[in-house]
Every structure is written in C-alpha cells, then in structure tokens.
Protein backbone atom coordinates (compact mmCIF):
# COMPACT_ATOMS: atom_id res chain seq x y z
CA UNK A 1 -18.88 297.35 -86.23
CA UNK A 2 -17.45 297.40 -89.84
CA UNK A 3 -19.45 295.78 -92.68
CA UNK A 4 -19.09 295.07 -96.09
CA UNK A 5 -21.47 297.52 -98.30
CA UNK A 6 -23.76 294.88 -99.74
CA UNK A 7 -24.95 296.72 -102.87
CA UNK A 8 -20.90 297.16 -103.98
CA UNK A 9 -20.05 293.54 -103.81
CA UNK A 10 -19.23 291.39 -106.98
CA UNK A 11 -21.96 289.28 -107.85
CA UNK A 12 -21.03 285.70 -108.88
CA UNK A 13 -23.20 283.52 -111.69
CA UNK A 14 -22.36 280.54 -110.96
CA UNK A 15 -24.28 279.81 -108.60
CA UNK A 16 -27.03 278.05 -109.96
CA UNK A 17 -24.94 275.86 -112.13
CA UNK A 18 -23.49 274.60 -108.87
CA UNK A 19 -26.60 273.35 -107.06
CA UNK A 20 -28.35 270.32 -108.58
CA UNK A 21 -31.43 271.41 -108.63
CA UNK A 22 -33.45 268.00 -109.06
CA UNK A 23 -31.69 266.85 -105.63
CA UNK A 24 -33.43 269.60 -103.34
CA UNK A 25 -36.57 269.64 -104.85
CA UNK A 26 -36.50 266.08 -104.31
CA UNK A 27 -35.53 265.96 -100.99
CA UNK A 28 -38.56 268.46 -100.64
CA UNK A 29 -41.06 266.29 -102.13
CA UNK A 30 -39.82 263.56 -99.87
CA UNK A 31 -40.14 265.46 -97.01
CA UNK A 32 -43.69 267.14 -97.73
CA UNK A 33 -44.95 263.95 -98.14
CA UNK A 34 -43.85 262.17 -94.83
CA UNK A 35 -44.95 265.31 -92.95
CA UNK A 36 -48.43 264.83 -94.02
CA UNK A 37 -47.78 260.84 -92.92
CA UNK A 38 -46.87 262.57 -89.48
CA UNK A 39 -49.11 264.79 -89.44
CA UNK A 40 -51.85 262.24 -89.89
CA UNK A 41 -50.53 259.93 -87.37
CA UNK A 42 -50.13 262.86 -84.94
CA UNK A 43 -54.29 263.53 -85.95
CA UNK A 44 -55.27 259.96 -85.44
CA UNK A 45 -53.49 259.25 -82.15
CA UNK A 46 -55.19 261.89 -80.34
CA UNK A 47 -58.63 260.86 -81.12
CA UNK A 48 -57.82 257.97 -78.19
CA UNK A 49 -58.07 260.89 -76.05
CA UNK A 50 -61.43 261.62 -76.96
CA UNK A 51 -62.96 257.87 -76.45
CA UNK A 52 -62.89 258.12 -80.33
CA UNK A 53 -60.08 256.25 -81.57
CA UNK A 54 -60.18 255.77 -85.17
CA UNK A 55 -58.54 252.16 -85.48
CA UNK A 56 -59.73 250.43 -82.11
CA UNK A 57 -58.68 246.60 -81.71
CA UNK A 58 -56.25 246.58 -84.90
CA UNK A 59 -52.71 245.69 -83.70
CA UNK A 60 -51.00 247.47 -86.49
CA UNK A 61 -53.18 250.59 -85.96
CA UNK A 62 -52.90 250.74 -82.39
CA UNK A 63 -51.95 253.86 -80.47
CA UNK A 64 -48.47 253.15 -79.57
CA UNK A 65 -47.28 252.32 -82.66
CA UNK A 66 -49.03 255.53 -84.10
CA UNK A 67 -47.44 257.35 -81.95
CA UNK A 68 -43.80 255.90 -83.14
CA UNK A 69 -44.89 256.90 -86.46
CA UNK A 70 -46.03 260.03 -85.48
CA UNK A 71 -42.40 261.02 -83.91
CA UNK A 72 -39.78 259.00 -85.98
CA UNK A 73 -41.74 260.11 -89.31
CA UNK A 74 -41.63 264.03 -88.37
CA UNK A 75 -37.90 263.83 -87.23
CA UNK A 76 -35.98 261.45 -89.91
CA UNK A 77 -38.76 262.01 -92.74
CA UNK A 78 -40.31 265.41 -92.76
CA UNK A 79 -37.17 267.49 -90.93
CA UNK A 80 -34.33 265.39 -91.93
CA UNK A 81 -35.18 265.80 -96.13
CA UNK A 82 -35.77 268.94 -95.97
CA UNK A 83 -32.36 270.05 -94.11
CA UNK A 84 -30.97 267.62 -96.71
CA UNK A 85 -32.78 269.89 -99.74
CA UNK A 86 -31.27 272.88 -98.18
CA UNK A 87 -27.94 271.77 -97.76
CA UNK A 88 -27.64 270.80 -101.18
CA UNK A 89 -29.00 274.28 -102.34
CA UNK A 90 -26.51 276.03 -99.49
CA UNK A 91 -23.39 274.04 -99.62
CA UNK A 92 -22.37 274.67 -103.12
CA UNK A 93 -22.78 278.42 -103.14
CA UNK A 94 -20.88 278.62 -99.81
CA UNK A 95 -18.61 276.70 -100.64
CA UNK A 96 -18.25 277.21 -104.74
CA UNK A 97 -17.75 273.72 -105.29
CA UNK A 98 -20.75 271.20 -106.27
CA UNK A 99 -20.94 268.25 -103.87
CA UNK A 100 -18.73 265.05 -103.88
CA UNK A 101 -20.85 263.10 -106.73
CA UNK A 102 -24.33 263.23 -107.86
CA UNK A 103 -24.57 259.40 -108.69
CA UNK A 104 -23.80 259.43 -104.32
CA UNK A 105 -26.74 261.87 -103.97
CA UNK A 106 -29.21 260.20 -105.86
CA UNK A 107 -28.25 257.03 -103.96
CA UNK A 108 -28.35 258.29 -100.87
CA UNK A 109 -31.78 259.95 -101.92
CA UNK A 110 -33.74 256.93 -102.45
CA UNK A 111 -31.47 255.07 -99.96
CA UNK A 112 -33.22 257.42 -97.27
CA UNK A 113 -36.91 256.79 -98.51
CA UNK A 114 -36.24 253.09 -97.97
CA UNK A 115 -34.82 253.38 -94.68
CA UNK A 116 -38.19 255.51 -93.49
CA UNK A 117 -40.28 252.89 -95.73
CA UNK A 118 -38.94 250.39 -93.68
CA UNK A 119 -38.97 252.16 -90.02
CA UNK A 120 -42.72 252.81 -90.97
CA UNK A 121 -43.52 248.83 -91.63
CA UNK A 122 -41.28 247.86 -89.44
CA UNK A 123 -42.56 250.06 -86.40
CA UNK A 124 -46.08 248.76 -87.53
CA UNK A 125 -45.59 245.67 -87.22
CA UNK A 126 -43.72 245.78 -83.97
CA UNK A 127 -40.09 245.74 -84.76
CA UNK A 128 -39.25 248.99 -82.76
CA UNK A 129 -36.81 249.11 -80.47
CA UNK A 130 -37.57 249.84 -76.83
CA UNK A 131 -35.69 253.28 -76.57
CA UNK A 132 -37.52 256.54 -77.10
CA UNK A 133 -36.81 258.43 -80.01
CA UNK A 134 -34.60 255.14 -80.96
CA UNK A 135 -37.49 253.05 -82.03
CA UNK A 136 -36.29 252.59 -85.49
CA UNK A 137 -35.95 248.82 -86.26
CA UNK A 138 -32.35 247.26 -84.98
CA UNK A 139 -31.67 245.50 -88.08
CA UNK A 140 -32.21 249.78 -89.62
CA UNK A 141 -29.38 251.40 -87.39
CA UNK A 142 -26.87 250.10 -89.19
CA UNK A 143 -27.76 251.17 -92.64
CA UNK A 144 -28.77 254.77 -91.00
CA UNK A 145 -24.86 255.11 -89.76
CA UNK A 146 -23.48 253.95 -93.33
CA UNK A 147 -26.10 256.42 -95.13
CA UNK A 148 -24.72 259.39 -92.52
CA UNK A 149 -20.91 258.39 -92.92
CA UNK A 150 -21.65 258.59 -97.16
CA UNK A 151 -23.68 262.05 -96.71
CA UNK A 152 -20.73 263.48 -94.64
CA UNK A 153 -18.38 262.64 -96.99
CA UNK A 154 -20.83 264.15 -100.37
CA UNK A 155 -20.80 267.39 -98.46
CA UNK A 156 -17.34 267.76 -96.70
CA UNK A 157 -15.79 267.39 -100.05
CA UNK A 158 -16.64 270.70 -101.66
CA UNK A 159 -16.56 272.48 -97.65
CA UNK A 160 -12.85 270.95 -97.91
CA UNK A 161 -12.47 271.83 -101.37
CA UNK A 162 -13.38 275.81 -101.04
CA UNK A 163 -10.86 278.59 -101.10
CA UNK A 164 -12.70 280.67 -99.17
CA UNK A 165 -10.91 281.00 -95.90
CA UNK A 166 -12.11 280.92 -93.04
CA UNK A 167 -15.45 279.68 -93.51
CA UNK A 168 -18.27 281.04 -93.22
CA UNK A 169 -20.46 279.92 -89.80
CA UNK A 170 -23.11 278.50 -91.75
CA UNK A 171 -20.43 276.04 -92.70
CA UNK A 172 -19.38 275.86 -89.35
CA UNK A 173 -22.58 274.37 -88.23
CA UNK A 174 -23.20 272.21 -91.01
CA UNK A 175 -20.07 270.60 -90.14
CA UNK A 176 -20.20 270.22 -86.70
CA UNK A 177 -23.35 268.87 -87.48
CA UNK A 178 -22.54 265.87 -89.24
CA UNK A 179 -19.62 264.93 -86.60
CA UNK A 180 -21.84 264.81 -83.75
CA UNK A 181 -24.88 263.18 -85.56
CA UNK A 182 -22.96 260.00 -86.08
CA UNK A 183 -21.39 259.62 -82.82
CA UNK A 184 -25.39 260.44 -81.26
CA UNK A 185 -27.11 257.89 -83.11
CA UNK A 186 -24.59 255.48 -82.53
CA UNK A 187 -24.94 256.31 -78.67
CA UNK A 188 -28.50 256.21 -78.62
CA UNK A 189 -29.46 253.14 -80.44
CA UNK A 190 -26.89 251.09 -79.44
CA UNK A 191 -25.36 251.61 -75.80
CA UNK A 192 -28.85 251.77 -73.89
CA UNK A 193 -29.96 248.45 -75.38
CA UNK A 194 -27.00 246.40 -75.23
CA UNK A 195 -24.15 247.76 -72.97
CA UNK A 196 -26.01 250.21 -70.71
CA UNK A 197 -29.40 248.86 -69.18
CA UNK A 198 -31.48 250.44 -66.38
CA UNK A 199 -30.38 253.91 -64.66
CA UNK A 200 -27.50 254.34 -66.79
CA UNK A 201 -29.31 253.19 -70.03
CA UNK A 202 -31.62 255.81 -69.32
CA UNK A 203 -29.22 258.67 -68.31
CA UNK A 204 -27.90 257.83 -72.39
CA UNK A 205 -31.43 258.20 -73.53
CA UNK A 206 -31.84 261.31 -72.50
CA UNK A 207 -28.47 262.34 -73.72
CA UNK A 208 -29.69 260.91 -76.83
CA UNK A 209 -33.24 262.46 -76.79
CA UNK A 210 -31.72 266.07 -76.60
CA UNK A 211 -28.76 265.53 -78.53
CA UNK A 212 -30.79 264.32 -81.50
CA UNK A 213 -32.18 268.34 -81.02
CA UNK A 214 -29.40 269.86 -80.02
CA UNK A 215 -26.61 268.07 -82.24
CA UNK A 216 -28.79 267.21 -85.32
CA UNK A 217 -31.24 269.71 -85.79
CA UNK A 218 -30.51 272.49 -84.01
CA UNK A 219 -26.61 273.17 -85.86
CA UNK A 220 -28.46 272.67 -89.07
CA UNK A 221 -31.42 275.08 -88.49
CA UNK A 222 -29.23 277.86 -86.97
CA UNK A 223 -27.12 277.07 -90.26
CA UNK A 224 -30.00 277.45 -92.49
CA UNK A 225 -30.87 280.69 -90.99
CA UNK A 226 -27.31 282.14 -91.41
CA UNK A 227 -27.19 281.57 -94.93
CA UNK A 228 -30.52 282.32 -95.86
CA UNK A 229 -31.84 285.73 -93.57
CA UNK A 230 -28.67 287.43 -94.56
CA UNK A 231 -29.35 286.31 -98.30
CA UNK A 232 -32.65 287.86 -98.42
CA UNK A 233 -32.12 290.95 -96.79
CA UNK A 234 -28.98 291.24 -98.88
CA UNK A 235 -27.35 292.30 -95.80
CA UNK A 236 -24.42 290.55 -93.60
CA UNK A 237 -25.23 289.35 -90.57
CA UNK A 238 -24.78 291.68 -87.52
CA UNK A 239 -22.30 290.28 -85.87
CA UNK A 240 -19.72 287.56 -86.53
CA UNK A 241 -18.16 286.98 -83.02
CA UNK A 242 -22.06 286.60 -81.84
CA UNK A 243 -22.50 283.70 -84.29
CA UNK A 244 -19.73 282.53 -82.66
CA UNK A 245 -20.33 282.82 -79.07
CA UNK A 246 -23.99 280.72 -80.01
CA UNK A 247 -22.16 277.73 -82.14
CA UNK A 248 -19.41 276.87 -79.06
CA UNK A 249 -21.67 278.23 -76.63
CA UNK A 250 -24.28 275.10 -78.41
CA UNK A 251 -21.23 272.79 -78.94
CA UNK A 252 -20.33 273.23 -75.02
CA UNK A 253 -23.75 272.66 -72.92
CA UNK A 254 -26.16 271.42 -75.13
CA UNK A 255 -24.65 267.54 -74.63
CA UNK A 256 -24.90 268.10 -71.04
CA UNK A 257 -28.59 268.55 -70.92
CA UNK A 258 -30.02 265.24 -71.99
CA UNK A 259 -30.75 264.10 -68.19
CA UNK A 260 -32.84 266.97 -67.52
CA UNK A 261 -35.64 264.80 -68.74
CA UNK A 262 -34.89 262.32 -65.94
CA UNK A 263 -35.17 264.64 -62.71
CA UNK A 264 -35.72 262.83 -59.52
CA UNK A 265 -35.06 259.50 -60.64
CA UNK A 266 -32.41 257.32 -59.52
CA UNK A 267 -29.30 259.11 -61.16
CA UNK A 268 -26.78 260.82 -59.25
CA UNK A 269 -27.85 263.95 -58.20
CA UNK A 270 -24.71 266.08 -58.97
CA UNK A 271 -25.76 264.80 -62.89
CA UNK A 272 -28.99 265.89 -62.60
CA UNK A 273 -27.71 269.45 -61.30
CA UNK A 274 -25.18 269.27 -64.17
CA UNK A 275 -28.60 269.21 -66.65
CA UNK A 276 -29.79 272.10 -64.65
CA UNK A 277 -27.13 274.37 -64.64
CA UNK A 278 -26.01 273.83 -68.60
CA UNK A 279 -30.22 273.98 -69.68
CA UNK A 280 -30.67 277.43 -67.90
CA UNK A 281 -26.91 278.40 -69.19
CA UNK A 282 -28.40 277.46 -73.18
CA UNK A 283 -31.07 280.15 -72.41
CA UNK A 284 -28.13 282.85 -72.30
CA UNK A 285 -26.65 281.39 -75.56
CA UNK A 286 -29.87 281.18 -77.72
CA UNK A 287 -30.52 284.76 -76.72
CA UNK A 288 -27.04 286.12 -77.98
CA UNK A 289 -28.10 284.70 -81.03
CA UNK A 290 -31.59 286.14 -81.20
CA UNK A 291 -30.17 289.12 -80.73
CA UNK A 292 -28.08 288.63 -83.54
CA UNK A 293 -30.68 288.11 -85.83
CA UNK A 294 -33.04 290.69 -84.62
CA UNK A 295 -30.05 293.28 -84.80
CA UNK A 296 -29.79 292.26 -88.97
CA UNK A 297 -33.46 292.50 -89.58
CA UNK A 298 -33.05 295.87 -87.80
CA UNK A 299 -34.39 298.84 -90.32
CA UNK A 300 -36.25 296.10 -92.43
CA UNK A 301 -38.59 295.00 -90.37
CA UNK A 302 -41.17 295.74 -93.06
CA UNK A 303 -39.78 293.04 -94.96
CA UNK A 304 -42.12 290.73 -92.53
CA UNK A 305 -45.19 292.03 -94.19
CA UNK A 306 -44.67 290.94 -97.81
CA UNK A 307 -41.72 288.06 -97.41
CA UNK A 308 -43.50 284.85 -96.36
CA UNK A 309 -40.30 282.78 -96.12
CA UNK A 310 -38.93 285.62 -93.49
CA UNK A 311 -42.57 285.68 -91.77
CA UNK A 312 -41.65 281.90 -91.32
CA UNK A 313 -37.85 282.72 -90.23
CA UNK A 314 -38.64 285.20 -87.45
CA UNK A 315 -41.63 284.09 -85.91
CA UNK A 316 -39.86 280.12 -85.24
CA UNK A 317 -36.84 282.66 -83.80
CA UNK A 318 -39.38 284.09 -81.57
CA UNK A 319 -40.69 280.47 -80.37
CA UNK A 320 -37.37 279.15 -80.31
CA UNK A 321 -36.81 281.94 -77.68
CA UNK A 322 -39.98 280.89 -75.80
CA UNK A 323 -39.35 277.80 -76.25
CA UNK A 324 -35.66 278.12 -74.44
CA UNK A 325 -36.84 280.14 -71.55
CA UNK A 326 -39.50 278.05 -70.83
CA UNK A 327 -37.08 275.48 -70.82
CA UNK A 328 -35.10 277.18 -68.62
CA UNK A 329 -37.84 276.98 -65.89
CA UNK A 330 -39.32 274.19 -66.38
CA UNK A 331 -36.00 272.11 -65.83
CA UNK A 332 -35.89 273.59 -62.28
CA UNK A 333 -36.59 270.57 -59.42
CA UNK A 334 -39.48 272.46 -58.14
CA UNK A 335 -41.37 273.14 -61.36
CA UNK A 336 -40.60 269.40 -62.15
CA UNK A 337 -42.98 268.31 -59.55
CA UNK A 338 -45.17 269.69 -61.03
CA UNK A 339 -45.34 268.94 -64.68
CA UNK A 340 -43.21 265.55 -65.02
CA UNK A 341 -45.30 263.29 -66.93
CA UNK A 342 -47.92 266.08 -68.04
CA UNK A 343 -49.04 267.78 -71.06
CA UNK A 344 -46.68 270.08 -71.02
CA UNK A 345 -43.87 268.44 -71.82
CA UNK A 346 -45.78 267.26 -75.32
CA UNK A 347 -46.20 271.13 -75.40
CA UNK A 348 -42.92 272.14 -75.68
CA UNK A 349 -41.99 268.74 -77.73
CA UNK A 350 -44.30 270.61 -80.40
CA UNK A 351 -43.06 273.91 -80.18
CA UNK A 352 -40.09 273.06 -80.55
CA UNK A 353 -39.61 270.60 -83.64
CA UNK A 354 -42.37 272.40 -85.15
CA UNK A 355 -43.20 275.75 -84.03
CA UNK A 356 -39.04 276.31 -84.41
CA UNK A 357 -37.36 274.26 -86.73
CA UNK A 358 -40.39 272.87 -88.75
CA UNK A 359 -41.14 276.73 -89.60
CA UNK A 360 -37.97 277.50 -90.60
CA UNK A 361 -38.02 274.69 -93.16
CA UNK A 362 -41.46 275.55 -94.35
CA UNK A 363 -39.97 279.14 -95.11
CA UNK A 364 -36.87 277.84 -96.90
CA UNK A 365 -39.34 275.76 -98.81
CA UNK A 366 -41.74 278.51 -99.58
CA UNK A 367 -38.12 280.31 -100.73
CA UNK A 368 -37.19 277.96 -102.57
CA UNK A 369 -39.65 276.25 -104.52
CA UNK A 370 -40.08 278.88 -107.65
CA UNK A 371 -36.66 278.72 -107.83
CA UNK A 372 -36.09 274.74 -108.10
CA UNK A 373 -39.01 274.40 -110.39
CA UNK A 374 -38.64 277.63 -112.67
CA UNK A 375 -42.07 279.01 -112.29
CA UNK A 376 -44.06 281.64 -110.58
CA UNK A 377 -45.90 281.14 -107.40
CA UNK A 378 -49.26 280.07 -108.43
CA UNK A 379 -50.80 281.78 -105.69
CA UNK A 380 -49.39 283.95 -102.52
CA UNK A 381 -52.73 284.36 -100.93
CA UNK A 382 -52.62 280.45 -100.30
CA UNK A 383 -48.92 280.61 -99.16
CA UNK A 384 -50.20 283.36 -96.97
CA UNK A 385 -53.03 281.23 -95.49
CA UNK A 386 -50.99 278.36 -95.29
CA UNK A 387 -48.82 280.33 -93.07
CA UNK A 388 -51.62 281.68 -90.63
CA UNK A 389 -53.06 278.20 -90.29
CA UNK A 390 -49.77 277.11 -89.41
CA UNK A 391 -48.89 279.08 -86.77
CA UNK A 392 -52.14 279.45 -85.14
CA UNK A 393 -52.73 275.66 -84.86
CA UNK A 394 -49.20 275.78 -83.33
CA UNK A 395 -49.51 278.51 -80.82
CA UNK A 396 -53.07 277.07 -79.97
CA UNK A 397 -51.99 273.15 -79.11
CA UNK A 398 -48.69 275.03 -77.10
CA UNK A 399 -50.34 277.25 -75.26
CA UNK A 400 -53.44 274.72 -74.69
CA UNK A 401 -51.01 271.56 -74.14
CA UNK A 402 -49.34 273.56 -71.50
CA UNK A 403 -52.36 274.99 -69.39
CA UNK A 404 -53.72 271.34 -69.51
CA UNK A 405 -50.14 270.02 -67.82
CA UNK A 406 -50.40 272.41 -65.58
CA UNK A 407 -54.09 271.19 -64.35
CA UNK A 408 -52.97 267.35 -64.93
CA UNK A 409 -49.72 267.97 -62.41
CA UNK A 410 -51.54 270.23 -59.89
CA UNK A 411 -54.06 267.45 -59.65
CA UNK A 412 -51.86 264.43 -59.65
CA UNK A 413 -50.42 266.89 -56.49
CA UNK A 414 -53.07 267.29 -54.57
CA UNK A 415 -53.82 263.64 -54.61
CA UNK A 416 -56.91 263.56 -56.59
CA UNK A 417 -57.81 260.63 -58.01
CA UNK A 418 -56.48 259.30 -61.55
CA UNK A 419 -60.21 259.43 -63.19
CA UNK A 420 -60.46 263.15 -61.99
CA UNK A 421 -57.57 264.40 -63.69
CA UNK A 422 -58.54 263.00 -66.83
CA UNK A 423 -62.31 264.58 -66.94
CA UNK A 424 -60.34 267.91 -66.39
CA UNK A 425 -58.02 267.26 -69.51
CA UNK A 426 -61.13 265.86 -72.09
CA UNK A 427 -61.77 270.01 -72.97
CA UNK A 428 -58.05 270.32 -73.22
CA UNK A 429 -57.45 267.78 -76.11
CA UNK A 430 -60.48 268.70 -78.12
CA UNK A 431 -59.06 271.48 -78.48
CA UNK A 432 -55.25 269.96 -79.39
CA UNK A 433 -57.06 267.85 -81.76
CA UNK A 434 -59.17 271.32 -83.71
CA UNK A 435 -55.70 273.09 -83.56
CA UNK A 436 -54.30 269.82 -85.41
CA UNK A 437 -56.57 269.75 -87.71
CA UNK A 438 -56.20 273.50 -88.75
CA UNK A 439 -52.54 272.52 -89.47
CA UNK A 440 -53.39 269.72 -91.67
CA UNK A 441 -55.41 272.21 -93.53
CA UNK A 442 -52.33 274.52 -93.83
CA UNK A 443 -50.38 272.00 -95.50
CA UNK A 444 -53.44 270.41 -97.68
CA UNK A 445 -53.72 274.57 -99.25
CA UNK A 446 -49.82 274.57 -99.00
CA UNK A 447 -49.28 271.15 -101.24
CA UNK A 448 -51.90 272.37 -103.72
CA UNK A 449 -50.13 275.41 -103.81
CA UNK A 450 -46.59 274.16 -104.52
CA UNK A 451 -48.64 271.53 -107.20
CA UNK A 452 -49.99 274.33 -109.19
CA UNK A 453 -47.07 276.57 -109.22
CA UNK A 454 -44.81 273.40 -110.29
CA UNK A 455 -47.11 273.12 -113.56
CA UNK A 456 -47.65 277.01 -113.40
CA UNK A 457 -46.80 278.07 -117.41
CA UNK A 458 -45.51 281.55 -116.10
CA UNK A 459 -42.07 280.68 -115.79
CA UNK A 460 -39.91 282.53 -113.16
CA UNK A 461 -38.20 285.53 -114.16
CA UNK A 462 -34.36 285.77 -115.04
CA UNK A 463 -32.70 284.86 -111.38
CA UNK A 464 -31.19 287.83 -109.96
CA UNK A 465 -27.37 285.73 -109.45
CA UNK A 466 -27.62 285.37 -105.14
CA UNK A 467 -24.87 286.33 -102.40
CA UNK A 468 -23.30 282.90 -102.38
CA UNK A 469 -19.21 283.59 -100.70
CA UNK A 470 -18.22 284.18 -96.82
CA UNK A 471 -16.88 287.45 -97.82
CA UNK A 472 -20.41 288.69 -98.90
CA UNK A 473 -22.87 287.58 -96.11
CA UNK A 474 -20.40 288.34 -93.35
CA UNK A 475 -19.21 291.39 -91.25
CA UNK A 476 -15.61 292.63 -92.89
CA UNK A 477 -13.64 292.06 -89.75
CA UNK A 478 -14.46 287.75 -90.82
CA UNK A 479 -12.71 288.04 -93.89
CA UNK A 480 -9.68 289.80 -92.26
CA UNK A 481 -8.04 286.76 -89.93
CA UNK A 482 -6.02 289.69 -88.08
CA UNK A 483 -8.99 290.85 -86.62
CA UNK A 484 -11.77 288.11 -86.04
CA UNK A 485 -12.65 287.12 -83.36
C-alpha cells in the first residue's frame, strides 16, 4: 500500500483562522456541564437500589423521571455538544472553508441549551413522552428537527464548498450523519406515538433506539477518530478502501438491527432473524475498522504512554470491539433467554455510550482544550488521573452490571422467586454505585483541571500549523480517482 510521506507534505496556516474557536469551546462547556447533570442523575437513581433513595416521595425527584434525565441528558447534552465542538474544529480544516455563518452557530448554540433546559423541566414535571429514548417533551420535537435541518445546512455549506475532491471519509461520515439523524428522530418520536401503536410501534422503537447509536453517534465518532488519530500521529490512515468497507458496511446493517431489542415478542419472526443476522454481520464490519486503526498506530504504540487524548482514542476502540462482539452473542435467541430484562443489557448500554463514544470525546476534549483557550495544561498528572478513574469506574460497573444479569436471568430461569433474585443483585449494585462514584470523581479532578488551565498565565506555545486537507491524512491511492477504491 502506497502512502503519502507525511513529513514532505505542505503545511497549510490557515487553519486556525478557519475554526471559530469560541464555538467549540462552547459547545464543550455545554457539554461538560450536562454530563455532570447525567452523571448525577445516573448517581442518584441507583441509590433506589440500595433501599436508599435520596429523594423518596417527591414527584419531581422520583426515580423514573431521574432516570429520563439520566439518559436524554447524556445523549442530546453531554455527547451531542461535544460532537458539535468537534465538528466545528474538524469541518473547516477538512474542508478549508469556515462554516455557513457564525450568527447561525451562535443561534443554534444557545438554541440547543434551551431545548435540553426545557427536556430537563419538562421531563420533571412529567411531560415526557411514552417512547424510550423519545421522552423528550412533544411540544420539543419539533424545534429539535428545525435546529438539525439549520445545523445541516451551517456545515454542508463549506463540505459543498471545498475543492478538495473526493472527500475525505471523515467527511463522509459527518455527512451521512446528518441525513439519517433527521429522518431517525422524525421516525422515532413521531410514528410510534401517533401512526404506529402496539407491535409495530414498538418494532419503530427499536429501530429508533439503535439508530439513534448507529446513525447519530456512531458516523460521528468513527468521523472524529479519522480526522483526529491520523492528525496526531501525523500519519495517514492505513487503509482507505477499509474506511470504506466500515462506513457502507455501517450505512447497510446497522438500520436493520433496531428489533434485536424486541426478541420473542410478538413481531414476525423472519424480522427478528433479520436483527440477528445484520447485528452478528456489524461485528465483521467494526472489526475491519479496528483493524484499520490498530494497523496506523502500528510502530507508535508508545505514543499511548505519554498522549492522553490517544490513551482515550484506543482504549474506547478496544471497548467498542467488546462491546460489538458481545453484541454479537448476546442478540442470539438462546442467550436472550437468558438476559432479556437483566443487568446486562444496562451493561452494555454503558459501555457503549460511555466506555466508546463518551471516551473518545473526553480525548478530543483533553486535545483540544489548550488549543481553544491558548494556554498550557495546568496539570497532566490530573488529566492522567482523570483518565484512570474513568476507565476503571467503567470497566468495573460493565463487567459487574453484566455478572449481576447473568445471576438475575439464571434465577428468573430457574423459577426462583422475584424477592430471591433481588437479595442476589443488592452486592451487585453497591458496587455499580462505588464504580459511579469513582467516575464522578474523574470528572470533578477533570473540570478543575480544564478551570485552571483556562486561567493558566503560561500561554500555549506557537501552534505547530496541523494536517488539515484529504490529500494529507489519507493513503495516496485516495487522492488519485483512477485508482481508489
């Protein structure tokens, strides 16, 4: 495989006149701050498993409704901003052109807060809808699909604007991205309410459930990672026609998992062994693209010792690998008997929006942040802590969710009654709520962290200009149409 030599390319300036600075670190603000609301809510809820709840007999407070907050906060607050910060740091140096208009930006900016200000009060107050993962408020949904048609249009300008042909596949993703996240909310929040109740209401849930994954935040993760590994290894990627097999590999069966999370329930059959069949066939795409990556970090592995924001990169690649092939199994009819209803599916839930995609934003964060506010990291050891915290409390509550599914459903089997099963799981979520509570520390050091650097008086060195074209994060044979794949 032919590819460029790095260290001979051209490097362009402009760059950092391109990105609007205030934008991402906004967005990054935004998004710290409703991860700790998650986080919190997330800490809370499971003291009711302990016979300790916090809030007991207070309808706003209660359970349920933490819970909303808990899931709706850490998808559309704390993931959503921070993809939004990154595209508006990635975009224009793919790209070379700033974004549509900044007075649309900042709009859309504090148009975004609102709409989770209002989810939040109007979740608490029992304005949710009755649709997982679709709870937010019906008289929300609308605004949501205006706010998603204006931020397509902000960043398709400058992708359409770019001479740089063909694009690059970060590009790719980001733009697929936006396509399918409009027509999936739309789906979800609309069709299972009002045109498609019972079995067929919930087969579009589940569409909806693992689209909002799949379509949302899994094209804009990968495309974070293909823009910003490359960048930091100053090295292209391994392989182009890999990156492509994973985005249509993604665009082709991920929208024909979603009723994998409704085995043996009333839907036909042949759909259910559709879910099957296209879950287990992801497994062989996500690895062509772990491969991928591991191939370009091949001969710098040693980078993983000193670069936090890579430590963060590779070890959610890892999970997201787990994550897949446990997937894989666990979508099987037999294994379903087993764990439907269980710990284990909050288990993977976890690992997967945070052990995956939730550490690849922390990275691009950690990557990001001296560079958006000008100064030096006020301390490393902290960002160093903050990742260990992290990722222990993470493997912990996975590994100690999905042992304590595996005891609820083998229970619940052998026809045990309901009481027994839920002395058996008390050890099992003390133990979720410690390794919560470690990751709440990670982020209180972390915040601290990125507070003191942003006053820091050591301001950040000149920026070394950053690979910011197709042509210099790619493999040659992309830039040459005659022989791409």
């Amino acid at each position: 495989m032919s590819i460029v030599n790095v260290g001979a390319l051209p490097k362009t300036s402009e760059g950092s006149s391109l990105v609007d600075k205030w934008m991402v670190k906004a967005h990054f603000i935004a998004g710290i701050s409703f991860f700790f609301l998650a986080l919190l809510a997330g800490l809370v809820f499971s003291t009711q498993f302990l016979r300790n709840y916090l809030f007991p007999g207070i309808e706003v407070l209660s359970p349920g409704r933490i819970r909303m907050i808990h899931t709706n906060m850490a998808a559309y607050g704390f993931l959503a901003n921070l993809f939004f910060g990154g595209l508006y740091w990635a975009v224009p140096r793919l790209t070379g052109e700033r974004v549509w208009k900044r007075s649309v930006s900042i709009f859309l900016f504090w148009a975004w807060q609102t709409i989770l200000v209002a989810t939040f009060v109007g979740q608490m107050f029992g304005y949710a809808q009755g649709v997982e993962w679709a709870e937010t408020p019906i008289f929300i949904d609308p605004v949501v699909v205006i706010g998603v048609l204006l931020m397509t249009v902000n960043f398709y300008v400058p992708i359409l604007r770019t001479k740089e042909k063909p694009l690059y596949v970060s590009l790719w993703y980001f733009t697929a991205a936006f396509v399918w996240t409009g027509l999936v909310y739309i789906m979800g929040n609309y069709l299972p309410q009002f045109f498609a109740p019972g079995v067929a209401g919930a087969a579009i849930g589940g569409l909806f459930i693992h689209d909002l994954v799949g379509l949302f935040v899994t094209p804009l993760g990968w495309g974070m990672m293909y823009y910003f590994v490359p960048l930091i290894l100053k090295k292209p990627i391994y392989s182009h026609a890999l990156s492509l097999v994973g985005f249509w590999g993604l665009a082709f069966f991920y929208p024909l998992q979603g009723v994998h999370h409704f085995l043996w329930s009333p839907i036909p059959m042949f759909v259910q062994y559709g879910a099957v069949t296209s879950t287990i066939a992801v497994e062989i795409v996500v690895t062509t693209v772990i491969v991928n990556f591991f191939m370009t970090l091949k001969g710098n592995g040693s980078i993983l010792k000193t670069n936090i924001p890579m430590r963060w990169f590779y070890t959610g690649m890892i999970l997201y690998f787990t994550t897949c092939l446990q997937c894989a199994f666990q979508v099987t009819l037999t294994l379903q008997q087993i764990i439907h209803f269980t710990d284990w599916v909050v288990a993977h839930a976890h690992l997967v929006m945070l052990g995956v995609f939730g550490f690849w934003l922390l990275g691009v964060v950690t990557h990001l942040w001296p560079k958006v506010t000008g100064r030096e990291w006020f301390s490393l050891r902290l960002n160093a802590w903050h990742y260990w915290l992290t990722a222990i409390g993470t493997v912990i509550m996975f590994g100690d969710l999905t042992i304590a599914g595996l005891v609820q459903g083998f229970s619940w089997r052998s026809l045990q009654i309901w009481e027994q099963s839920l002395t058996a799981s008390m050890p099992f979520w003390m133990v979720r709520t410690f390794a919560g509570t470690m990751i709440v520390l990670g982020q209180m050091l972390w915040v601290y962290n990125l507070y003191r650097t942003a006053k820091n008086p050591k301001r950040l060195g000149s920026e070394v200009p950053m690979l910011n074209l197709e042509h210099e994060l790619a493999p040659a044979s992309m830039t040459n149409p005659t022989i791409a794949l």
